[in-house]
Protein backbone atom coordinates (compact mmCIF):
# COMPACT_ATOMS: atom_id res chain seq x y z
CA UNK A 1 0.00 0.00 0.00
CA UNK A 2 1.32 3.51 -0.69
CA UNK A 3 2.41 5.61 2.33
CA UNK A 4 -0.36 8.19 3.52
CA UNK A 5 1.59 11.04 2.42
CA UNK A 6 1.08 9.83 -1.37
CA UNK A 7 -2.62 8.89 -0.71
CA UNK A 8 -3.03 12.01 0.24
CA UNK A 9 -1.39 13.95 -2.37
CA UNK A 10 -3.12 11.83 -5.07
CA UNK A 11 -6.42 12.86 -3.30
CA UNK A 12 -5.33 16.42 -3.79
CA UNK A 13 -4.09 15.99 -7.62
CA UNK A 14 -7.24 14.54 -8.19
CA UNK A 15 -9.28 17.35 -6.46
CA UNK A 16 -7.49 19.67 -8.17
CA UNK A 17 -8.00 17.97 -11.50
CA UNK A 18 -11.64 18.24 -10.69
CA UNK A 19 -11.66 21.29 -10.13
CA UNK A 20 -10.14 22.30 -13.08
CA UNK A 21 -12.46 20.43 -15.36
CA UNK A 22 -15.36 22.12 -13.77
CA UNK A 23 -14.24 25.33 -14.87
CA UNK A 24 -13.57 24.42 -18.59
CA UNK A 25 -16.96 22.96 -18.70
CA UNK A 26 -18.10 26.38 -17.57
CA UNK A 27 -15.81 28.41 -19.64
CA UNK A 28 -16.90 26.51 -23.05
CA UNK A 29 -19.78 29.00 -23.88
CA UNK A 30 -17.74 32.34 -23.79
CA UNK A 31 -14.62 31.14 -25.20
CA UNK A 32 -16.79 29.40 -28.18
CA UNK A 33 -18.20 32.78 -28.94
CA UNK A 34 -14.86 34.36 -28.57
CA UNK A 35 -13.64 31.95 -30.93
CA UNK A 36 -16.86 32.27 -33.70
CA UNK A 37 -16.50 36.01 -33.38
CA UNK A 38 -12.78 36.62 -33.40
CA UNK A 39 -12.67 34.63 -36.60
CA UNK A 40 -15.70 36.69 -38.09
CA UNK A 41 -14.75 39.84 -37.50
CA UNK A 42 -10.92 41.85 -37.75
CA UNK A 43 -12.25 43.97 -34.98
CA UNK A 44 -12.99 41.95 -32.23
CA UNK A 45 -10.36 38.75 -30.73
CA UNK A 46 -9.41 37.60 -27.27
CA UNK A 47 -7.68 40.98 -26.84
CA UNK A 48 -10.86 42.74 -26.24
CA UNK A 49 -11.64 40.31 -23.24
CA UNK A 50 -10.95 43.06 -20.81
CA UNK A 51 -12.99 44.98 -23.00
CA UNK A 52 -15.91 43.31 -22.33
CA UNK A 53 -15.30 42.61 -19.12
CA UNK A 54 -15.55 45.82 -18.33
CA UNK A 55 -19.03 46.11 -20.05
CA UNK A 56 -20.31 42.87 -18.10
CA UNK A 57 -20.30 44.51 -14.71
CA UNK A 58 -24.00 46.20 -15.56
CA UNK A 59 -25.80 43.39 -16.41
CA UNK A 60 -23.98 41.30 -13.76
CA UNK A 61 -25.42 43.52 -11.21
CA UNK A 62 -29.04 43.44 -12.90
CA UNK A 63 -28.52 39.50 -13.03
CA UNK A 64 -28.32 39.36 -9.27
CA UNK A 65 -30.98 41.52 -8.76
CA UNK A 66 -33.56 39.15 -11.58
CA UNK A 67 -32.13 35.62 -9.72
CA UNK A 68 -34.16 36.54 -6.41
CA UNK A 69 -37.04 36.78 -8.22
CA UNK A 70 -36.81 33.99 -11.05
CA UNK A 71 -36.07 31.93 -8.21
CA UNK A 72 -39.53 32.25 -6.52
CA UNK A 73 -41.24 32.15 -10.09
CA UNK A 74 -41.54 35.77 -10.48
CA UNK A 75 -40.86 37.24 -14.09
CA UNK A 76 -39.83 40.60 -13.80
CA UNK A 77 -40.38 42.71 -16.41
CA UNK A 78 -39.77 46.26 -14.85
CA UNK A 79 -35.44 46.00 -14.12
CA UNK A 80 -34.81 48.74 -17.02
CA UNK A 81 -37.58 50.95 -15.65
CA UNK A 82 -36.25 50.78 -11.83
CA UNK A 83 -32.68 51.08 -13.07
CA UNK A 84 -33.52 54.10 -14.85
CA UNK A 85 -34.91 55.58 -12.15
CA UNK A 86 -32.76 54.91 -9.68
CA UNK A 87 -29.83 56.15 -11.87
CA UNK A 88 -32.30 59.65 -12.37
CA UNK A 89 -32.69 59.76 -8.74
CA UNK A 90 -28.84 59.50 -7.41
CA UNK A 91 -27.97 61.42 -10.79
CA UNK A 92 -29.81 64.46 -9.39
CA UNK A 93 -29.02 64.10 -5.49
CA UNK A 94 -25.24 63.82 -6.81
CA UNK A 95 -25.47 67.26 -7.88
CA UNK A 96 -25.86 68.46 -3.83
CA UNK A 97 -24.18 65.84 -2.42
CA UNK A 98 -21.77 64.44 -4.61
CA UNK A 99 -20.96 60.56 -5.21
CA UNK A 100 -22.52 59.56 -1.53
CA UNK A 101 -25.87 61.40 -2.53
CA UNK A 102 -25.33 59.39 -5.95
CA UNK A 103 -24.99 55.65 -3.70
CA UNK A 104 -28.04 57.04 -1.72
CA UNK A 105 -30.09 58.49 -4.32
CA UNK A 106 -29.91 55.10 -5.98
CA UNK A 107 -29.76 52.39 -4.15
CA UNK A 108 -32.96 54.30 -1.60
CA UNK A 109 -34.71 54.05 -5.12
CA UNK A 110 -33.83 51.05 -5.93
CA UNK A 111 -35.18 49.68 -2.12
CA UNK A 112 -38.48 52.24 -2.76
CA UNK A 113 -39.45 50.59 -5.90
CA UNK A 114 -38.74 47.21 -4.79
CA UNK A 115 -41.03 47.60 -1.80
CA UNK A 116 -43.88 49.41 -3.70
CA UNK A 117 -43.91 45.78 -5.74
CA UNK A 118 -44.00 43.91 -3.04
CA UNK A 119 -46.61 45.89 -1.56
CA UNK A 120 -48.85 45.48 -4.05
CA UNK A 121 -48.29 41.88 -4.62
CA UNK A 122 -48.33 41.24 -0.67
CA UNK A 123 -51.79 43.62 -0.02
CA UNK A 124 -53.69 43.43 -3.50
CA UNK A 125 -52.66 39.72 -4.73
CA UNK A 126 -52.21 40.79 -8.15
CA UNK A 127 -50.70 38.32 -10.52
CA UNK A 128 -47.00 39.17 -11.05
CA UNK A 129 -46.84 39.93 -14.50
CA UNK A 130 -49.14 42.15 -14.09
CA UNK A 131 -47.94 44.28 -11.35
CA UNK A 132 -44.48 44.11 -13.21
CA UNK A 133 -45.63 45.51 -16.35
CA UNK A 134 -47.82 48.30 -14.33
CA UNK A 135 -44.93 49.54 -12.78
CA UNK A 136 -42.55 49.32 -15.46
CA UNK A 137 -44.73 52.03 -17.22
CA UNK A 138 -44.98 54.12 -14.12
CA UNK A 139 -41.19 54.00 -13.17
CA UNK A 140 -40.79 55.42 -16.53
CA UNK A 141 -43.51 58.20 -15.92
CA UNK A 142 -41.78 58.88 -12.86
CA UNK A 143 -38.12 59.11 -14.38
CA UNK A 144 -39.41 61.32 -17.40
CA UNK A 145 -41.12 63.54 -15.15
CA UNK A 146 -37.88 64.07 -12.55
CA UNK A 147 -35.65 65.01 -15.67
CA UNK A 148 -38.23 67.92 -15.82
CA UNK A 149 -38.43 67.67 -19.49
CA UNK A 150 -34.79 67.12 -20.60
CA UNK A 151 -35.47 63.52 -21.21
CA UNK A 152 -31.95 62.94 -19.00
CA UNK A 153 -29.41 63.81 -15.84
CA UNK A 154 -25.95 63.88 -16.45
CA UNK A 155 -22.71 63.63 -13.87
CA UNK A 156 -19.45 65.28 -13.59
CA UNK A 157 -16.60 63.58 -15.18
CA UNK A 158 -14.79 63.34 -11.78
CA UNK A 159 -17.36 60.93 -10.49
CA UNK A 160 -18.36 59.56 -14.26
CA UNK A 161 -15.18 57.82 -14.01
CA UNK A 162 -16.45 55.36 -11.17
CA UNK A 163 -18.20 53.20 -14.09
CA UNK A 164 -14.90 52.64 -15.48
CA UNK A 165 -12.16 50.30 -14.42
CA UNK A 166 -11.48 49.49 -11.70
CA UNK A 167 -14.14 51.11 -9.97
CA UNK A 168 -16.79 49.42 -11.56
CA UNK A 169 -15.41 46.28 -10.91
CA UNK A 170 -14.83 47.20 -7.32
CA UNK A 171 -18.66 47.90 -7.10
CA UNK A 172 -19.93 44.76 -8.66
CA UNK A 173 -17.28 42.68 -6.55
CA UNK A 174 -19.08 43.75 -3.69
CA UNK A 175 -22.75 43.43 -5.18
CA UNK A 176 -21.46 39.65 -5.60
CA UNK A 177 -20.11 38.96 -2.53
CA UNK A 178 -23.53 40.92 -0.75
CA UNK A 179 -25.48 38.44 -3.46
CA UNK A 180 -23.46 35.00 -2.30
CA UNK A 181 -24.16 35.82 1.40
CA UNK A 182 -27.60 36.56 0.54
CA UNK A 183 -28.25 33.77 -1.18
CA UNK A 184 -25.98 31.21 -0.17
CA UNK A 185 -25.83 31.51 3.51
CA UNK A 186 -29.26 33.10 4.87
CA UNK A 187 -32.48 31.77 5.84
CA UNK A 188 -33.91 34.06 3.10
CA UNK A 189 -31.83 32.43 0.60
CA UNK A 190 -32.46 28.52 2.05
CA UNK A 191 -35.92 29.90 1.90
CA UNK A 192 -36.69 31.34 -1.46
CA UNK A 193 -34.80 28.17 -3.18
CA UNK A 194 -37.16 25.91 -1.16
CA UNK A 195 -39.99 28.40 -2.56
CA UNK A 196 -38.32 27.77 -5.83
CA UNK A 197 -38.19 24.03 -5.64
CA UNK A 198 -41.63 23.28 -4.51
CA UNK A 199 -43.97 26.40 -3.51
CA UNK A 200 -46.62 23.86 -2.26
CA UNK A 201 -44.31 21.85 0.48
CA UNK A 202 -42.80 24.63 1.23
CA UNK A 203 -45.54 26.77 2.47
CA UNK A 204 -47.15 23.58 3.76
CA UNK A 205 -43.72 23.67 5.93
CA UNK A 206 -44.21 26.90 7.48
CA UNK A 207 -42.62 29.32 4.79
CA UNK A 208 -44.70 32.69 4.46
CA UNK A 209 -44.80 32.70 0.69
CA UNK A 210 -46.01 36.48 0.70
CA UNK A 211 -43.28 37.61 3.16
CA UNK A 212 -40.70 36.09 1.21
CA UNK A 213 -41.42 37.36 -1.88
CA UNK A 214 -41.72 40.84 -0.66
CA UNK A 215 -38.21 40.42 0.49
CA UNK A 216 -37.72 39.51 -3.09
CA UNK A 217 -38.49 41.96 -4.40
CA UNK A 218 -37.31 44.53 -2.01
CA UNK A 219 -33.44 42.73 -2.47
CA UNK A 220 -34.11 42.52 -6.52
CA UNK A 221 -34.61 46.29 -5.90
CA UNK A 222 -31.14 47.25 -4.30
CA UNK A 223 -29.59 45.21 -6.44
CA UNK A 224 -31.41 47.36 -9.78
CA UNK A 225 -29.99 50.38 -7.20
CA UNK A 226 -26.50 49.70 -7.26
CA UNK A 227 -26.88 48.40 -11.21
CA UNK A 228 -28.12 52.39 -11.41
CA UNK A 229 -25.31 53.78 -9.95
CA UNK A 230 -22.79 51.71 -12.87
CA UNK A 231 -25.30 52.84 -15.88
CA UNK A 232 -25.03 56.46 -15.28
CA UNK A 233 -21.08 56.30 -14.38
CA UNK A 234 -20.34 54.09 -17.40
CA UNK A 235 -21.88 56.52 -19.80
CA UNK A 236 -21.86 59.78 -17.68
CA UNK A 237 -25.12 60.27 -18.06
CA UNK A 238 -29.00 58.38 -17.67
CA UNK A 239 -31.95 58.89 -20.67
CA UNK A 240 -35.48 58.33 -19.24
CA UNK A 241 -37.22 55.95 -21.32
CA UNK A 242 -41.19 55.94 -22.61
CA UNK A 243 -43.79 53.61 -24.40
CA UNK A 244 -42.13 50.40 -22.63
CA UNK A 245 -38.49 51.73 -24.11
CA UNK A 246 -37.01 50.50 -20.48
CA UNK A 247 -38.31 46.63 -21.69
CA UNK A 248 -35.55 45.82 -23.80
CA UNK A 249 -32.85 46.13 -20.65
CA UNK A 250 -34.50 42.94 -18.93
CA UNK A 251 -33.04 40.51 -21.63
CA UNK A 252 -29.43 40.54 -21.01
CA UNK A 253 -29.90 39.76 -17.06
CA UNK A 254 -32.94 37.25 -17.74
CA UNK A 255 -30.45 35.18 -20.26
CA UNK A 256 -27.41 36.04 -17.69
CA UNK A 257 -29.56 33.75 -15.04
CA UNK A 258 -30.62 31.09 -17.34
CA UNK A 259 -27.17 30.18 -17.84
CA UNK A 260 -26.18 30.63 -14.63
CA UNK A 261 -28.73 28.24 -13.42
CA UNK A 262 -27.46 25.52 -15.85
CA UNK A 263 -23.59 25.74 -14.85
CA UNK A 264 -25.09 26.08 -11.32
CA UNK A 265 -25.22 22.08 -11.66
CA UNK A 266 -21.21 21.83 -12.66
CA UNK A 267 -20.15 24.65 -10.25
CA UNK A 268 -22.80 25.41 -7.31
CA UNK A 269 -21.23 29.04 -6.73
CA UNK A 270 -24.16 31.01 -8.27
CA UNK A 271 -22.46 34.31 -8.61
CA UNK A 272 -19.60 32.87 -10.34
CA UNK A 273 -22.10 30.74 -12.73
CA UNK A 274 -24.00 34.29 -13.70
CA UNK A 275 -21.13 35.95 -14.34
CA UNK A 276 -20.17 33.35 -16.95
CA UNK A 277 -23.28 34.15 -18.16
CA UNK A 278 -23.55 37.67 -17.78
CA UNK A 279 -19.99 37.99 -19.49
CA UNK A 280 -21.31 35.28 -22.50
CA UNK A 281 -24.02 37.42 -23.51
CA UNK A 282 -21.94 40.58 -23.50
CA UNK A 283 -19.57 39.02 -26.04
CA UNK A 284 -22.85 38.31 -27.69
CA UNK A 285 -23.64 41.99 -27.81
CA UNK A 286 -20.03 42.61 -28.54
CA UNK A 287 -19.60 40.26 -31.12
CA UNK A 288 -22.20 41.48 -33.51
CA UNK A 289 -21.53 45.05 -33.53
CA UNK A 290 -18.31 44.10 -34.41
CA UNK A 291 -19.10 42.16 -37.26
CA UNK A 292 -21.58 44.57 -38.26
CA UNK A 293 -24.78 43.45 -38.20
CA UNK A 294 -27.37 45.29 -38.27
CA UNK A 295 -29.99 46.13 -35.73
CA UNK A 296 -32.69 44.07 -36.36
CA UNK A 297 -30.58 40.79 -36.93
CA UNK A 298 -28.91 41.86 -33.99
CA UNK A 299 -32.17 41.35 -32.09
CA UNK A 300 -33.13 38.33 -33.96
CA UNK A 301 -30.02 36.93 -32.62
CA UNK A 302 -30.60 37.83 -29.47
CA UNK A 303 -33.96 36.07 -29.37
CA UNK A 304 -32.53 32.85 -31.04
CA UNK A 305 -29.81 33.02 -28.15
CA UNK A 306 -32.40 33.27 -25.57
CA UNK A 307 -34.43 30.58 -27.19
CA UNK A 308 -31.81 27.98 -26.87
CA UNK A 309 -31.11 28.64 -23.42
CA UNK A 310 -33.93 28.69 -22.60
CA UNK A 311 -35.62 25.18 -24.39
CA UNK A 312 -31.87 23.73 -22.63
CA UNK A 313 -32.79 24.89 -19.25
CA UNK A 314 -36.53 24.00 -19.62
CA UNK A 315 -36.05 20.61 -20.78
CA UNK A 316 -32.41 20.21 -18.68
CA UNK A 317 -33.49 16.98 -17.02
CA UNK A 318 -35.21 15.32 -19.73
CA UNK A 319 -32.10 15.44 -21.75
CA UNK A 320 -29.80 14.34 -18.77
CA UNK A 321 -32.67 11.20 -18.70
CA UNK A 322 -31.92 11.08 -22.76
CA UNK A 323 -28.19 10.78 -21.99
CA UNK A 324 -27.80 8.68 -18.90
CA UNK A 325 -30.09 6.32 -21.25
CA UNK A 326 -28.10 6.46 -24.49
CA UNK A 327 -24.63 5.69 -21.85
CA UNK A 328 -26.98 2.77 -20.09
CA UNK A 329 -27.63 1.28 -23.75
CA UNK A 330 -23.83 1.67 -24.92
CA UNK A 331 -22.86 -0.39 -22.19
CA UNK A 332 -25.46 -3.53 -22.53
CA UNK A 333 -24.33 -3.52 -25.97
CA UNK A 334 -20.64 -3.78 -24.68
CA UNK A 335 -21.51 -6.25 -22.03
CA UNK A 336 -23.21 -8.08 -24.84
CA UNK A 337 -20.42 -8.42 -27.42
């Protein structure tokens, strides 16, 4: 038998090794795009990683905010709108009290609007969807109306610069680590997955569905605060939005989850998993401008993309069924010859 000191450093190599192949399995979506794109287009190649990186940190932060609430069930359709305004709101208290009215302006928002949802799912039991949409189109009534007719609220370039590196990745470092503790290690998060898994048993175990997803909501909302605070840094200014224009913002932090949820199952560090994703549909994004394509195919896509993710996470464990029977059948007809 080998001494212990070699068991043990096998154990290790091996762990390691695991490890290791975990994170290529994860890291096969974003460098396959890289790849497609870099050899489609002069413009864009593995250089621009950083790039993009860079670009990821917004919808990473909206991503965290939208996995609370797909969790439960909850399809949120009002992140642009409560971004926007949240941005408008610390935009304008930034002008009086510089970058701390900016972090107070929008993440308070950010908390109002999430708790006005809550509210009126909690008190008036309106379906979701419907209270999402609602609000969407009076967050934007809101914004347009604080702008006071400009249409948008612009910053200094001193404190512009905190939506560019590193700053910005300073700021969504610690939305992720807030979101892992959240989610990971609180009896909110145990509870909302348990919601998640099985709404039924878990309210027949004592969970207060409506208390929980007011919490949702009211977390989804500080997240869409702090996402406010990196869209008017990055581009040094906020637009209001009208006529639903805030609705197109929800799709690159709905996809962002979906694909976190899947490499959830290879790597179960969620925040890591949606930033795979958040960062895969950037290079998306990326990837087409750069090859040129216009807008309309660039939202076709887009919807294709989203399609496929989500028919893969939809039907996840019927094709893990399809493939655990196609490696069951390979191996009778091994045993047999």
């Amino acid at each position: 038998a080998p001494p212990l000191g070699a068991a043990h450093k096998n154990k290790v190599q091996n762990m390691r090794r695991n490890i290791l192949i975990r994170i290529g399995y994860i890291l096969i979506i974003p460098l396959l795009l890289m790849a497609i794109f870099t050899l489609a287009s002069t413009g864009f190649s593995f250089a621009s990683s950083y790039i993009v990186l860079s670009q990821t940190m917004l919808p990473l932060v909206m991503a965290f905010g939208v996995s609370f609430t797909f969790v439960v069930g909850i399809f949120e359709m009002s992140v642009g709108a409560q971004v926007i305004l949240s941005a408008v709101v610390g935009g304008i208290l930034c002008r009086y009290l510089g970058f701390p009215g900016l972090v107070i302006g929008a993440v308070g928002t950010g908390l109002l609007c999430g708790a006005a949802m809550g509210a009126v799912y909690r008190f008036l039991k309106i379906p979701t969807m419907v209270i999402s949409l609602g609000m969407l189109m009076l967050f934007e009534v809101i914004a347009q109306a604080l702008t006071k007719g400009s249409g948008y609220v612009s910053l200094e370039s001193e404190i512009s610069s905190m939506g560019t590196p590193p700053y910005n990745f300073v700021i969504a470092g610690i939305a992720g680590v807030l979101f892992y503790i959240i989610f990971h290690k609180t009896k909110f998060g145990h509870g909302i997955r348990a919601l998640g898994c099985n709404d039924y048993v878990a309210v027949n175990l004592g969970l207060n569905n409506n208390k929980l997803k007011f919490k949702t909501y009211l977390i989804g909302g500080m997240f869409y605060g702090i996402a406010g605070i990196l869209s008017i840094c990055y581009a040094g200014s906020i637009s209001a939005k009208m006529d639903l224009g805030s609705l197109s913002m929800m799709f690159p932090p709905i996809i962002s989850v979906l694909i976190g949820l899947q490499l959830k199952n290879i790597v179960n560090v969620f925040p890591v998993t949606i930033l795979i994703g958040a960062y895969s549909v950037t290079v998306l994004a990326s990837g087409m401008i750069a090859v040129g394509l216009p807008a309309p195919m660039q939202d076709f896509v887009t919807g294709i993309f989203m399609l496929v993710v989500m028919i893969i996470s939809t039907n996840s464990a019927k094709l893990g069924k399809l493939f655990d029977r196609r490696k069951l059948l390979n191996r009778l007809n091994k045993a047999a010859e």
